[in-house]
Protein backbone atom coordinates (compact mmCIF):
# COMPACT_ATOMS: atom_id res chain seq x y z
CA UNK A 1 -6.28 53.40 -20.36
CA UNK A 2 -6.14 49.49 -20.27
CA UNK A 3 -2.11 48.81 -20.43
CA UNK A 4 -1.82 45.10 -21.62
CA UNK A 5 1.88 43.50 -21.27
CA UNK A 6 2.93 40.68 -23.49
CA UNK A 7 5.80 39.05 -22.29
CA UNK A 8 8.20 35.95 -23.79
CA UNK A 9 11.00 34.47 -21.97
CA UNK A 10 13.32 31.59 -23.07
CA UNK A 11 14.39 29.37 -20.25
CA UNK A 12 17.36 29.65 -21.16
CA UNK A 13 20.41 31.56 -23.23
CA UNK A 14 24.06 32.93 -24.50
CA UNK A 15 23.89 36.36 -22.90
CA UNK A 16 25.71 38.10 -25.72
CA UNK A 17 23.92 36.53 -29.05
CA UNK A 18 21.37 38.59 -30.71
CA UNK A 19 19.31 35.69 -30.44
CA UNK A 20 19.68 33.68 -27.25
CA UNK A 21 20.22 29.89 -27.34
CA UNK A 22 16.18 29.17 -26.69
CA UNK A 23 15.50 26.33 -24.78
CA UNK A 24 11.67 26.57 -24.11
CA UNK A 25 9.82 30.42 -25.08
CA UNK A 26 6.82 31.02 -23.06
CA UNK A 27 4.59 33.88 -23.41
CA UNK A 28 2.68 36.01 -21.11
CA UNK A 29 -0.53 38.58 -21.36
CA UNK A 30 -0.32 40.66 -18.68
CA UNK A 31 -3.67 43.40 -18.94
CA UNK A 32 -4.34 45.99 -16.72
CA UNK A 33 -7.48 47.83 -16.96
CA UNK A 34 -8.26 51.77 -15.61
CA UNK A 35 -10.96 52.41 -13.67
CA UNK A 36 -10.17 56.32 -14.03
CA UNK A 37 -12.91 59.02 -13.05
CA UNK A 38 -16.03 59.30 -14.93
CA UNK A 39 -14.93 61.68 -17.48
CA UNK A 40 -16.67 65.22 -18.43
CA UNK A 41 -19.35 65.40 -21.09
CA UNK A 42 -19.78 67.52 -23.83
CA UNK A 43 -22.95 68.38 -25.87
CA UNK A 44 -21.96 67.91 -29.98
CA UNK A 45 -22.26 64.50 -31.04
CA UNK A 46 -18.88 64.17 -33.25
CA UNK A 47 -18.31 60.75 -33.20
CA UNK A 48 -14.99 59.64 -34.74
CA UNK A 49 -11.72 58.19 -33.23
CA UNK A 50 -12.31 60.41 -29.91
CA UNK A 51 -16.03 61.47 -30.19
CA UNK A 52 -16.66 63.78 -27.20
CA UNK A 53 -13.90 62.28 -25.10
CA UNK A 54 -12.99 58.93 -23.93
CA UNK A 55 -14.75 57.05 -21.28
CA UNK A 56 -13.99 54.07 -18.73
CA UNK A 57 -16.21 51.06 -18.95
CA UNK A 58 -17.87 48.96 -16.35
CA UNK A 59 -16.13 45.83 -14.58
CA UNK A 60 -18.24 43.78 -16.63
CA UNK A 61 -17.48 45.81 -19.76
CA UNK A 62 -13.98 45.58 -19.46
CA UNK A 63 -13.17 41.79 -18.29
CA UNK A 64 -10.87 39.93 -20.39
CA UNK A 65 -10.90 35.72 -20.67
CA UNK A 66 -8.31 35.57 -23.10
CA UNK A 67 -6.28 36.40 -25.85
CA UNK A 68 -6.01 35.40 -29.45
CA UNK A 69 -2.69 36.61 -31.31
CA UNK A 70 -2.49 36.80 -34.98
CA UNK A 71 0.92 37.43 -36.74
CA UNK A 72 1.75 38.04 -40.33
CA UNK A 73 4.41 39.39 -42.40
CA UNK A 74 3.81 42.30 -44.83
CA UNK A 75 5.75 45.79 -44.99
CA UNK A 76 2.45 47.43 -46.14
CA UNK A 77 0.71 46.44 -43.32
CA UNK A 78 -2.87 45.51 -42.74
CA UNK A 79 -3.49 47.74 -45.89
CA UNK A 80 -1.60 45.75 -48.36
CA UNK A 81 -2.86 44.90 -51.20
CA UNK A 82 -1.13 42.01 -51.31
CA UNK A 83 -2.81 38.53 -49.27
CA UNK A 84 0.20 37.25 -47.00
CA UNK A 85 -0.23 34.56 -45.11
CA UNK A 86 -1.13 34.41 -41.44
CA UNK A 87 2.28 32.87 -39.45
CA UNK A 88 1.36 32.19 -36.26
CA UNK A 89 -2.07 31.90 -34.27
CA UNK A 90 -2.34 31.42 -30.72
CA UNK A 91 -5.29 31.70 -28.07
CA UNK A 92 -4.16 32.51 -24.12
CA UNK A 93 -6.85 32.19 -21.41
CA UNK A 94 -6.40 34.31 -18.91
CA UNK A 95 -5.62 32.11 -15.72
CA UNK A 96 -5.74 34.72 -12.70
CA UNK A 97 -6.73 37.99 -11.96
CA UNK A 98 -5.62 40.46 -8.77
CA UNK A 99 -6.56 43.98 -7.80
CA UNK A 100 -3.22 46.48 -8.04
CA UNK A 101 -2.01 48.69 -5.62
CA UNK A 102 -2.25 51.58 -8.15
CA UNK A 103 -5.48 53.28 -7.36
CA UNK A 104 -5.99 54.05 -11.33
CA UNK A 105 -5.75 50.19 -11.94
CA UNK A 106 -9.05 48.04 -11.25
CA UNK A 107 -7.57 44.92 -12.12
CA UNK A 108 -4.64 43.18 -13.57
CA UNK A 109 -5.76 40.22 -15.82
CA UNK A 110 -2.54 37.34 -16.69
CA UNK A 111 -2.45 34.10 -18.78
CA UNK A 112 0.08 32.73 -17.29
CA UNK A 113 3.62 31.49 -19.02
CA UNK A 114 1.88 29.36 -22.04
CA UNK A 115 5.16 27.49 -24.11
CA UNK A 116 5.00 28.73 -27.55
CA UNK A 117 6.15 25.96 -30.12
CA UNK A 118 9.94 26.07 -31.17
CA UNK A 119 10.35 28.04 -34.67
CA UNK A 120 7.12 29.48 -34.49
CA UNK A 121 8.02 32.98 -34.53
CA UNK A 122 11.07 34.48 -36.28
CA UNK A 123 12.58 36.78 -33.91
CA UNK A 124 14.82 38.07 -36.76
CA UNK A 125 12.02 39.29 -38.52
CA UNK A 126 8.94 41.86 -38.09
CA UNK A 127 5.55 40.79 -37.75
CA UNK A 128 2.24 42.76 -37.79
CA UNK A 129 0.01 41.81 -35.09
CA UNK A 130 -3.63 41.46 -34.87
CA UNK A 131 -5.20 41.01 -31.20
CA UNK A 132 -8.29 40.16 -30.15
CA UNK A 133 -9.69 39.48 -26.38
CA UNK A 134 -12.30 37.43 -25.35
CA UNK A 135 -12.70 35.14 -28.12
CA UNK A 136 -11.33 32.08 -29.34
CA UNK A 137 -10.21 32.45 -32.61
CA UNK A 138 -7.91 29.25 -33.58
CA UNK A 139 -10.75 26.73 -35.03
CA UNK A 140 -11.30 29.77 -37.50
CA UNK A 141 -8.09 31.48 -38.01
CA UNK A 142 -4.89 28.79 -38.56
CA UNK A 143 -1.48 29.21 -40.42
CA UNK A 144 -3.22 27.52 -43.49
CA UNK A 145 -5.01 31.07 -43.58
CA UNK A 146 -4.50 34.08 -45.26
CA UNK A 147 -4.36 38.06 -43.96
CA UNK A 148 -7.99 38.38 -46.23
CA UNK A 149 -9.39 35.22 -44.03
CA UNK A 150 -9.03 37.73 -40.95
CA UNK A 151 -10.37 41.19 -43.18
CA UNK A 152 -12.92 39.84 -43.94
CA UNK A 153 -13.81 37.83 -40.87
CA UNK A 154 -17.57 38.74 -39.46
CA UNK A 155 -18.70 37.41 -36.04
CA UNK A 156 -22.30 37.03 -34.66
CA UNK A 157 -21.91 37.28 -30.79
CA UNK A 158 -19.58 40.13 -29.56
CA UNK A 159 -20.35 40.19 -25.96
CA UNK A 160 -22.28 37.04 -23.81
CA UNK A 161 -25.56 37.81 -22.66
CA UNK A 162 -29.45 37.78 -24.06
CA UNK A 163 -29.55 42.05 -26.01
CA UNK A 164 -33.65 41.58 -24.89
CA UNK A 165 -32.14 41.51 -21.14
CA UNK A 166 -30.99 43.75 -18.81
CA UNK A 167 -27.89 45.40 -19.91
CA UNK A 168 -26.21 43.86 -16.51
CA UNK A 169 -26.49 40.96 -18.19
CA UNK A 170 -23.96 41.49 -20.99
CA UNK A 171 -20.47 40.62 -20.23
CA UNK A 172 -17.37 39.02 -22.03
CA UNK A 173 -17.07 41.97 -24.45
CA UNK A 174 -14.93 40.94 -27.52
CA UNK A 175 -12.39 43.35 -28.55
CA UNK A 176 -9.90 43.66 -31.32
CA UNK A 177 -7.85 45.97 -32.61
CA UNK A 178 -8.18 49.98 -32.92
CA UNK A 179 -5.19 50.14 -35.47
CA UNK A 180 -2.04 48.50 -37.21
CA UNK A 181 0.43 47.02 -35.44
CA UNK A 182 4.44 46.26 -36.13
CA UNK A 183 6.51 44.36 -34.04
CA UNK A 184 10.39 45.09 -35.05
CA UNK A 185 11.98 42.15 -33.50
CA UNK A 186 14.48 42.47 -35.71
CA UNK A 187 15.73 45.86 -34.72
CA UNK A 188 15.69 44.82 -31.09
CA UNK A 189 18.37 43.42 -28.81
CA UNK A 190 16.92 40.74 -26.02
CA UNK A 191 17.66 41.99 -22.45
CA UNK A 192 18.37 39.64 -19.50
CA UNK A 193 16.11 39.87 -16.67
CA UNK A 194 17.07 39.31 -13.06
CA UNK A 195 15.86 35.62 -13.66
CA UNK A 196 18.12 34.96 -16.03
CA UNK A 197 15.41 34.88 -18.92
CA UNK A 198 15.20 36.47 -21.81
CA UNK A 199 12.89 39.23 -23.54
CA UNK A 200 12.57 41.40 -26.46
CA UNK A 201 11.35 45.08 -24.57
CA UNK A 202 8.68 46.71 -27.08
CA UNK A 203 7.62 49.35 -24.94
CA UNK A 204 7.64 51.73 -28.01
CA UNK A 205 5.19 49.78 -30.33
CA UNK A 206 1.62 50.05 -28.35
CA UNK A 207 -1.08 48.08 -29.06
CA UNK A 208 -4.79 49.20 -28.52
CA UNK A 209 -7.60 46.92 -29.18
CA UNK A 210 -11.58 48.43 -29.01
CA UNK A 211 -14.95 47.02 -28.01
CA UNK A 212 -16.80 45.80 -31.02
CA UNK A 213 -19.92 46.34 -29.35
CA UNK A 214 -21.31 50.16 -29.07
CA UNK A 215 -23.65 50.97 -25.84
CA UNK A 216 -26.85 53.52 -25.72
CA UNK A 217 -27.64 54.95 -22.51
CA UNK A 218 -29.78 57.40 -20.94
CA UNK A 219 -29.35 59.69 -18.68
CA UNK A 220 -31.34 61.76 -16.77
CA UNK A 221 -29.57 64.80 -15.83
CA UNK A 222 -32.30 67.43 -15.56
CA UNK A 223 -34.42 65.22 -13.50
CA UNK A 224 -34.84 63.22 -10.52
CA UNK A 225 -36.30 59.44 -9.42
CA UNK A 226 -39.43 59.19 -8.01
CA UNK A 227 -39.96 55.96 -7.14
CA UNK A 228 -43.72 56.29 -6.33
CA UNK A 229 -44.29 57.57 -9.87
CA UNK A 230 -41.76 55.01 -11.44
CA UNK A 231 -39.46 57.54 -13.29
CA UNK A 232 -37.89 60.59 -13.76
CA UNK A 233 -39.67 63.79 -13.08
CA UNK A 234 -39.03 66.90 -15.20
CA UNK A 235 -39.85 70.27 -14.61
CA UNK A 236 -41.97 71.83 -17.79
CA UNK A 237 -40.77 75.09 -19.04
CA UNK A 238 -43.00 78.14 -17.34
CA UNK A 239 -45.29 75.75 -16.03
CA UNK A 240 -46.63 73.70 -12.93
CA UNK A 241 -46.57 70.75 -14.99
CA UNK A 242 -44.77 67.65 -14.79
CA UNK A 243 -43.13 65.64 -17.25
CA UNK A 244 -42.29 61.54 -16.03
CA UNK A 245 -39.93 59.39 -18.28
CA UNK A 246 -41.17 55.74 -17.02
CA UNK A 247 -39.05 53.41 -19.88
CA UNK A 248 -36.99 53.48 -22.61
CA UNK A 249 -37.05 51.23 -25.39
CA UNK A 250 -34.01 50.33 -28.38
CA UNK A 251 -35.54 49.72 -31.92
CA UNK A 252 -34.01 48.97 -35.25
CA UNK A 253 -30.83 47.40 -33.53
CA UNK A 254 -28.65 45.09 -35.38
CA UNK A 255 -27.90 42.01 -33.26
CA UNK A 256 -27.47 38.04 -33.15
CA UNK A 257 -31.93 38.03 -33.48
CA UNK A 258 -31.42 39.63 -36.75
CA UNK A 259 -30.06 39.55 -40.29
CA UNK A 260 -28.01 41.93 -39.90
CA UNK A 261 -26.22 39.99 -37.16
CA UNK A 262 -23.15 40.19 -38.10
CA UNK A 263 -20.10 42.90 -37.47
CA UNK A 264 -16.75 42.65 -39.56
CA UNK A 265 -14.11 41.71 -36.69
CA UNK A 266 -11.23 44.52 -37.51
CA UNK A 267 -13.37 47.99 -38.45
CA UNK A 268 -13.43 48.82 -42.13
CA UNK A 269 -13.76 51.74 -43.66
CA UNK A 270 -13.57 53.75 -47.20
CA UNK A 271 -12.93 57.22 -48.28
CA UNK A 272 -16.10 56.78 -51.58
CA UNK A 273 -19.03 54.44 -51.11
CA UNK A 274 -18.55 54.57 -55.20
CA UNK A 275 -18.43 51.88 -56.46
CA UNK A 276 -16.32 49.72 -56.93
CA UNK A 277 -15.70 50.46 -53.28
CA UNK A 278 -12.78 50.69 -51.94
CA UNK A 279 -12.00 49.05 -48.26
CA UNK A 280 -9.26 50.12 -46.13
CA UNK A 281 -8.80 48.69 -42.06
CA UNK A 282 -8.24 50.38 -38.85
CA UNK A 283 -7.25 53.71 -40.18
CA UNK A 284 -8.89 56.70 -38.50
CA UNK A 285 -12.63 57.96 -38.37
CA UNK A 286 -12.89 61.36 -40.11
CA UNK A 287 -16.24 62.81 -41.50
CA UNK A 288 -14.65 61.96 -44.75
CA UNK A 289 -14.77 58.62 -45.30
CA UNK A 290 -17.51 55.97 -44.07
CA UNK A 291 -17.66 53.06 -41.98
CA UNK A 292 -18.77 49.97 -43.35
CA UNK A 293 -20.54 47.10 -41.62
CA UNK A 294 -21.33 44.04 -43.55
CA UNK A 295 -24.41 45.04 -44.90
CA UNK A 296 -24.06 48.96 -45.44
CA UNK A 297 -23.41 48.60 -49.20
CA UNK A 298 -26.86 46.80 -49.21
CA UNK A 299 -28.81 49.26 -47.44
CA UNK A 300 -30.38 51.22 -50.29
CA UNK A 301 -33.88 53.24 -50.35
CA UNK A 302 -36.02 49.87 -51.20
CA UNK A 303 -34.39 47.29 -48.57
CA UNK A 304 -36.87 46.08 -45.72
CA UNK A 305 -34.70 44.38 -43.31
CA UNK A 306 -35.42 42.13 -40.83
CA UNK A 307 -33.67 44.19 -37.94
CA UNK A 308 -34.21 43.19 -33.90
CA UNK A 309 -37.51 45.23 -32.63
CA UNK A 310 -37.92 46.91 -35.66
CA UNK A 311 -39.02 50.21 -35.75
CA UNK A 312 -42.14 49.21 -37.59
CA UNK A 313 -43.26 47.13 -34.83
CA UNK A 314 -42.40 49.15 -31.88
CA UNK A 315 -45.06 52.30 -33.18
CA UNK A 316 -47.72 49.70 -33.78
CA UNK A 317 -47.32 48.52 -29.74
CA UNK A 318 -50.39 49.49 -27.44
CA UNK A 319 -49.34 50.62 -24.00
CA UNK A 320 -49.33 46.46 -22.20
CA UNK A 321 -47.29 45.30 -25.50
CA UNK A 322 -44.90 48.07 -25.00
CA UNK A 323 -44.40 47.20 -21.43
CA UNK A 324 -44.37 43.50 -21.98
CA UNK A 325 -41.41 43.28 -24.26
CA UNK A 326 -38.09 41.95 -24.14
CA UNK A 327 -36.57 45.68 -24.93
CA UNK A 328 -38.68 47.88 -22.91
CA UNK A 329 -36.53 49.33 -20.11
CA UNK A 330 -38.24 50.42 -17.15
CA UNK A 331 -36.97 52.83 -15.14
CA UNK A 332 -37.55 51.57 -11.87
CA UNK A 333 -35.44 48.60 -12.96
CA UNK A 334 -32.64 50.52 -14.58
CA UNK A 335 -32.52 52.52 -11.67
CA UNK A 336 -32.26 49.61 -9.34
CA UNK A 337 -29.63 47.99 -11.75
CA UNK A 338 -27.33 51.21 -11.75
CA UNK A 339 -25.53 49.35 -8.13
CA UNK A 340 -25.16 46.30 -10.02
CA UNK A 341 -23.17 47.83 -12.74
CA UNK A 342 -25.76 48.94 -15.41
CA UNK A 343 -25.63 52.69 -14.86
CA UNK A 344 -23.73 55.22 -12.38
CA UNK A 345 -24.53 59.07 -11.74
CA UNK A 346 -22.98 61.01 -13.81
CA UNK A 347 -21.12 64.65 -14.14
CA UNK A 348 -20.75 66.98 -17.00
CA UNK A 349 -18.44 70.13 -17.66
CA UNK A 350 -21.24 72.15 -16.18
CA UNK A 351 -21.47 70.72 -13.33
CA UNK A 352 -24.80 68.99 -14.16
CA UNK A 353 -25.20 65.73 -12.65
CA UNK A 354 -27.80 62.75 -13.28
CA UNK A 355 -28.40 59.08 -13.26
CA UNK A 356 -26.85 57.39 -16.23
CA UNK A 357 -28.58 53.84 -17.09
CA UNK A 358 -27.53 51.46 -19.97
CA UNK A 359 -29.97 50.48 -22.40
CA UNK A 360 -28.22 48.16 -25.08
CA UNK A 361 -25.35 46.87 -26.46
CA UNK A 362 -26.07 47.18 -30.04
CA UNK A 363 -23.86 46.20 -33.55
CA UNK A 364 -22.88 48.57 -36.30
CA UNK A 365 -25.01 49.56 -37.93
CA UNK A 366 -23.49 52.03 -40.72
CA UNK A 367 -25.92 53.28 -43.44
CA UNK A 368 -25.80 54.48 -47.02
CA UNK A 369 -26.99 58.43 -47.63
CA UNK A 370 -30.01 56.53 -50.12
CA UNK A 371 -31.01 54.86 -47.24
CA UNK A 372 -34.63 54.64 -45.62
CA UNK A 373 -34.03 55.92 -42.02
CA UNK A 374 -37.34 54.53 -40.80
CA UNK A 375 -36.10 51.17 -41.59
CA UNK A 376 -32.91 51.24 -41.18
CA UNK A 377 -31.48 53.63 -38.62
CA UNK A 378 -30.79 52.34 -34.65
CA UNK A 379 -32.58 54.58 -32.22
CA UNK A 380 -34.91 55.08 -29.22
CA UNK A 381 -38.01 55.18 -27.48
CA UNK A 382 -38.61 57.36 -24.96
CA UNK A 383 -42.25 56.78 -23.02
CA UNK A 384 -43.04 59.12 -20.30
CA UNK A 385 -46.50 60.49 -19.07
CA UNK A 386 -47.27 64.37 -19.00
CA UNK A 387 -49.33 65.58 -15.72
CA UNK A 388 -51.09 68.59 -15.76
CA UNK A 389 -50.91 70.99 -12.81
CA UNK A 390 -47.69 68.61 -11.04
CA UNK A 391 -47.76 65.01 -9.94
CA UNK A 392 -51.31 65.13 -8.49
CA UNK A 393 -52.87 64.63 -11.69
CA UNK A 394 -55.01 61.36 -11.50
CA UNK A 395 -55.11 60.89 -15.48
CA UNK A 396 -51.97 61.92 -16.91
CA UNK A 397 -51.26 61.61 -20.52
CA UNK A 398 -48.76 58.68 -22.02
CA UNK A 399 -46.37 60.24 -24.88
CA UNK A 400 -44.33 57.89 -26.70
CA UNK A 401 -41.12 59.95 -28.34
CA UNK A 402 -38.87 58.35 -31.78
CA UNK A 403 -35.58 59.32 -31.95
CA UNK A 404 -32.45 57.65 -34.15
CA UNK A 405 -29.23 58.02 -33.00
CA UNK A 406 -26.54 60.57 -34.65
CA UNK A 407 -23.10 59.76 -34.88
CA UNK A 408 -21.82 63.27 -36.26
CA UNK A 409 -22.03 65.75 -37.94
CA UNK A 410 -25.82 67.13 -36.12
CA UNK A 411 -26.38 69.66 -33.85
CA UNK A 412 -25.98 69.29 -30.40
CA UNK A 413 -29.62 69.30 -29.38
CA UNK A 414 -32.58 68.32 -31.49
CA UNK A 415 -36.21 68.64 -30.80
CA UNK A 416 -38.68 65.79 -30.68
CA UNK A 417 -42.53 65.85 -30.65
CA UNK A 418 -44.61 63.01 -29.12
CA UNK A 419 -45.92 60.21 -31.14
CA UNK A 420 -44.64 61.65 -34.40
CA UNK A 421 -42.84 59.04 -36.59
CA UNK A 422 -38.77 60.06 -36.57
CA UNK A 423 -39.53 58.65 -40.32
CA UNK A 424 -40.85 62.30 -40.92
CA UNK A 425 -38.00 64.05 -39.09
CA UNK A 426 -35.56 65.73 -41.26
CA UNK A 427 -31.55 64.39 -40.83
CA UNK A 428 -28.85 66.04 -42.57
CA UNK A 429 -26.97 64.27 -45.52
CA UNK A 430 -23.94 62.46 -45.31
CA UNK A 431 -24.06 58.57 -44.60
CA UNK A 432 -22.58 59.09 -40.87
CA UNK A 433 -24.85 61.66 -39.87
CA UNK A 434 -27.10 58.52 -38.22
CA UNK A 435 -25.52 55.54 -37.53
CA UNK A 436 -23.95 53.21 -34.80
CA UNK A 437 -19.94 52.48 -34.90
CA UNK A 438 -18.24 50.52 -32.58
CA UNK A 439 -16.39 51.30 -29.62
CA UNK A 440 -19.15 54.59 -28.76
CA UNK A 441 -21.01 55.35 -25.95
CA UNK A 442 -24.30 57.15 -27.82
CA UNK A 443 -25.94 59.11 -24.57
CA UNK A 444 -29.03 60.66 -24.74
CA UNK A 445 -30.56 62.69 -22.14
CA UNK A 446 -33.38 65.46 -21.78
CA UNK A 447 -32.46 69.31 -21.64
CA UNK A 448 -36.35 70.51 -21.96
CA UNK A 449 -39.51 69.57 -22.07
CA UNK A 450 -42.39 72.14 -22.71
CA UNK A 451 -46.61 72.55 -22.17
CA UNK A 452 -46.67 71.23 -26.25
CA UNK A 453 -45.44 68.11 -25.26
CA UNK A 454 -42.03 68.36 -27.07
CA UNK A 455 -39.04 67.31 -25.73
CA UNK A 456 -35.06 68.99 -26.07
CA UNK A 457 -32.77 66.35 -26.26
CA UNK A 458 -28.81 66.40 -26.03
CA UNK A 459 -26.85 64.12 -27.67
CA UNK A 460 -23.25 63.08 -26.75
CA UNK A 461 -20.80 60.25 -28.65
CA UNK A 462 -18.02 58.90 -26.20
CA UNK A 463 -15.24 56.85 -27.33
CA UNK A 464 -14.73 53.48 -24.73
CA UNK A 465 -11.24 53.81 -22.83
CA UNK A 466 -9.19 51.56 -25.42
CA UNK A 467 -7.64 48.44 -23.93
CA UNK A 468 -3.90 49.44 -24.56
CA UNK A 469 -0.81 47.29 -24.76
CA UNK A 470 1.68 50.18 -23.95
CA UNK A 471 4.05 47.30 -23.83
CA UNK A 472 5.35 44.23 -25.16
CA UNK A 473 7.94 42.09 -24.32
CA UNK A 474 8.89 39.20 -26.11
């Protein structure tokens, strides 16, 4: 887990009042980020608050700049139905950044003591706090705004970096957060610290704040490189032959190059897509209820949408198209990228283990059960060439493979057939059956391939390690 500290001190105090004589108040992000083991996989894509287990990101993946911090008062919470208005907005860059001494830590990222203004926050009262890291929220979010302002908020760019690039690329991840938060000042007592400074200890109100970006990778357990044949050689089922995966390619994604560019900043849900829907915020994932993106309630049967490397455009591709554009994925280049964060080797429960590349950083992209998969649903493009009799075949044969992404709710392994349209693959029915939510790793990797051409996959939704504020002192 991520621990992130907030801390507040007052230069100055009567040691005995319940609120000390404040001279100035400063405040303090401390965040400290895990960079735990790789963590076991399992087979069932379940998606939801856990998914198969939880997961570590990258250095890249988990760097913070700063901190916005939105406060508002409401006893309801962030599901009120009432509009309160927002009481104090602040953004903290994060000024320095050191290594720990705690092996589970990677790195410890601070703003610095940043003077809050005098009166700005009631420490008599309690707040509920909204965070969000690595982005500047303050020219759009102000005390002249309300708690809907911030519900309804959408943003276009959720991490820096070109999504037609390589994934190594991407970096400055924004993250807000994973549920409600209250901060009881009220019921606390300020402690004196050997400094002589005060500080409100709120070690029992954690905050966690989650990636709004999800991440598709691939990974290739079941095979091995060959860099002389660009890819990763399979064994076919009771045969000689051999089955290369040279690229992958994303399609349908919903991104800043699309109109569907746009994610809700807090994740938004509802138990009926009936409508008049319903929306409720940062409650839990369960197979009954539905995530909503900005679009979803849009999405039905006859919408076209102008997605990034639609679908449409990817079958139509001959074989130099295909390799020439922005999304393909070569494998010798993800393979080569996997030192310079964009892919590790991997191990699973069964002791399996297996390159693991990243492919893309896509939005949410939550559907409707009405709508047009084809269209519609995120997924990807597996190319790979089949040689007859093992790798000495001169004129091996290029397969293109379709597959969207499930989110739960499938089976744990699927079967795909080459150059067949996923729009004529049967899905099962409910709206999160295919779909991309935030904060998952979607992993796709290859348990069979046999002399018909058709591939086995496995399918397995992680949940990103949650940047955690296990404390807060103020």
């Amino acid at each position: 887990m991520a621990p992130v500290l907030l801390t507040a001190c007052s230069g100055s105090g009567e040691e005995d009042n319940r609120m000390p004589n404040v001279g100035n108040l400063y405040i303090n992000f401390a965040i400290s980020v895990s960079n735990g083991n790789q963590p076991s996989m399992r087979g069932t894509p379940t998606g939801g608050e856990n998914g198969d287990g939880r997961e570590v990101g990258f250095s890249r993946e988990n760097a913070i700049s700063g901190i916005t911090l939105i406060l508002y008062q409401d006893a309801a919470g962030i599901n009120t139905a009432n509009n309160p208005s927002i009481d104090f907005v602040a953004y903290y860059p994060i000024v320095s950044t050191t290594k720990a001494d705690d092996a589970s830590v990677e790195a410890t990222y601070e703003t610095g003591y940043q003077k809050v203004a005098h009166n700005s926050i009631d420490f008599s009262k309690t707040y509920h706090a909204i965070i969000v890291a690595n982005a500047n929220l303050t020219s759009s979010i102000t005390t002249s705004n309300y708690l809907n302002d911030v519900r309804d908020m959408t943003l276009s760019d959720i991490y820096y970096g070109d999504p037609t690039r390589s994934a190594i690329q991407c970096l400055g991840f924004v993250m807000s957060s994973e549920a409600d938060q209250t901060l009881d000042f009220g019921s606390k007592t300020p402690e004196r610290d050997a400094a002589g400074d005060y500080y409100y200890d709120m070690t029992d109100a954690p905050v966690q704040i989650e990636r709004m970006a999800a991440r598709i990778d691939f990974w290739a357990v079941n095979g091995s490189y060959d860099a002389g044949k660009g890819g990763y050689v399979y064994d076919v089922t009771n045969s000689t032959d051999k089955f290369v995966v040279t690229g992958i390619m994303p399609f349908n994604l919903t991104n800043g190059h699309s109109t569907y560019g746009k994610e809700y900043l807090l994740k938004r849900l509802t138990t009926s897509l009936d409508t008049p829907v319903t929306s409720q915020w940062l409650i839990d994932e369960t197979t009954e209820n539905y995530v909503l993106d900005p679009m979803t309630l849009s999405k039905t049967a006859d919408v076209r949408p102008t997605l990034a490397n639609p679908l449409s455009t990817v079958e139509d591709l001959g074989e130099e198209a295909f390799h020439s554009s922005g999304y393909y994925h070569r494998v010798t280049s993800m393979h080569d990228a996997i030192a310079s964060g964009g892919g590790y080797s991997s191990l699973d429960d069964m002791g399996r283990t297996g390159e693991d590349v990243v492919v893309a950083y896509p939005m949410e992209n939550c559907l409707l059960p009405a709508s047009d998969l084809y269209y519609h649903a995120t997924g990807i493009a597996i190319e790979g060439y089949y040689y007859v009799g093992g790798l000495t075949d001169a004129s091996p044969t290029r397969y293109v493979y379709y597959t969207y992404l499930r989110h739960q709710g499938e089976a744990d392994s699927y079967d795909i057939y080459p150059s067949v349209s996923p729009g004529s693959q049967s899905t099962a029915g409910t709206a999160m059956n295919i779909g991309i939510v935030r904060n998952n790793i979607y992993r796709v990797w290859i348990d069979g391939v046999e002399t018909t051409g058709k591939l086995q996959l496995g399918l397995a939704v992680h949940d990103w390690r949650h940047v955690e504020h296990p404390s807060i002192y103020i």
